[in-house]
Protein backbone atom coordinates (compact mmCIF):
# COMPACT_ATOMS: atom_id res chain seq x y z
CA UNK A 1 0.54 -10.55 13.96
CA UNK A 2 -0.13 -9.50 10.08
CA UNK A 3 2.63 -7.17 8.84
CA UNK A 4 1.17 -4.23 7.40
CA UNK A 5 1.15 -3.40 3.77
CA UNK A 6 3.48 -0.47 3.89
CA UNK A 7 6.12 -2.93 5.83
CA UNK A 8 5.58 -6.01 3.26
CA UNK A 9 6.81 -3.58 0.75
CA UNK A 10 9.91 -2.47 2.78
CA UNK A 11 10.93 -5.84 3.60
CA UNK A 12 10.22 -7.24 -0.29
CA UNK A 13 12.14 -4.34 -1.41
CA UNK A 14 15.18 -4.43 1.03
CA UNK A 15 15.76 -7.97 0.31
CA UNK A 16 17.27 -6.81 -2.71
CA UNK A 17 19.70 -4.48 -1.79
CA UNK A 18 23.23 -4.87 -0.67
CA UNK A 19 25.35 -3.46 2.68
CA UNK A 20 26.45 -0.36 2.19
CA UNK A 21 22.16 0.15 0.64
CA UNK A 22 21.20 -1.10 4.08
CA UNK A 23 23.50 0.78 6.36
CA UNK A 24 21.94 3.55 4.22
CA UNK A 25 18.87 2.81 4.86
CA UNK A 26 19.26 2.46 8.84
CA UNK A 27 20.86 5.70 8.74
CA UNK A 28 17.52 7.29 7.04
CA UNK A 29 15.14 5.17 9.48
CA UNK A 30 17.04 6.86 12.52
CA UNK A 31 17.26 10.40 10.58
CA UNK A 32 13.09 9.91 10.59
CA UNK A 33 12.92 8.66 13.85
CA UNK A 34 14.82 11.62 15.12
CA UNK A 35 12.74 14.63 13.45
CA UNK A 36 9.43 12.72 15.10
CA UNK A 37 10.55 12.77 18.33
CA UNK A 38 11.64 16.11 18.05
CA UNK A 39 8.26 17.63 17.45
């Protein structure tokens, strides 16, 4: 399955960041997640 572009540049820049950056961005992943499925 080919990753999409938008997701290739997630992952390439995420590789980068450290712990606390990646609990951050969870947290702002979910925050998203939660206004769309509250439409």
């Amino acid at each position: 399955e080919r990753v999409s572009e938008a997701l290739a540049q997630v992952i390439d820049k995420v590789r980068e960041f450290s712990e606390p950056q990646l609990k951050m961005m969870v947290s702002f992943a979910n925050f998203l997640k939660s206004l769309e499925g509250g439409q």
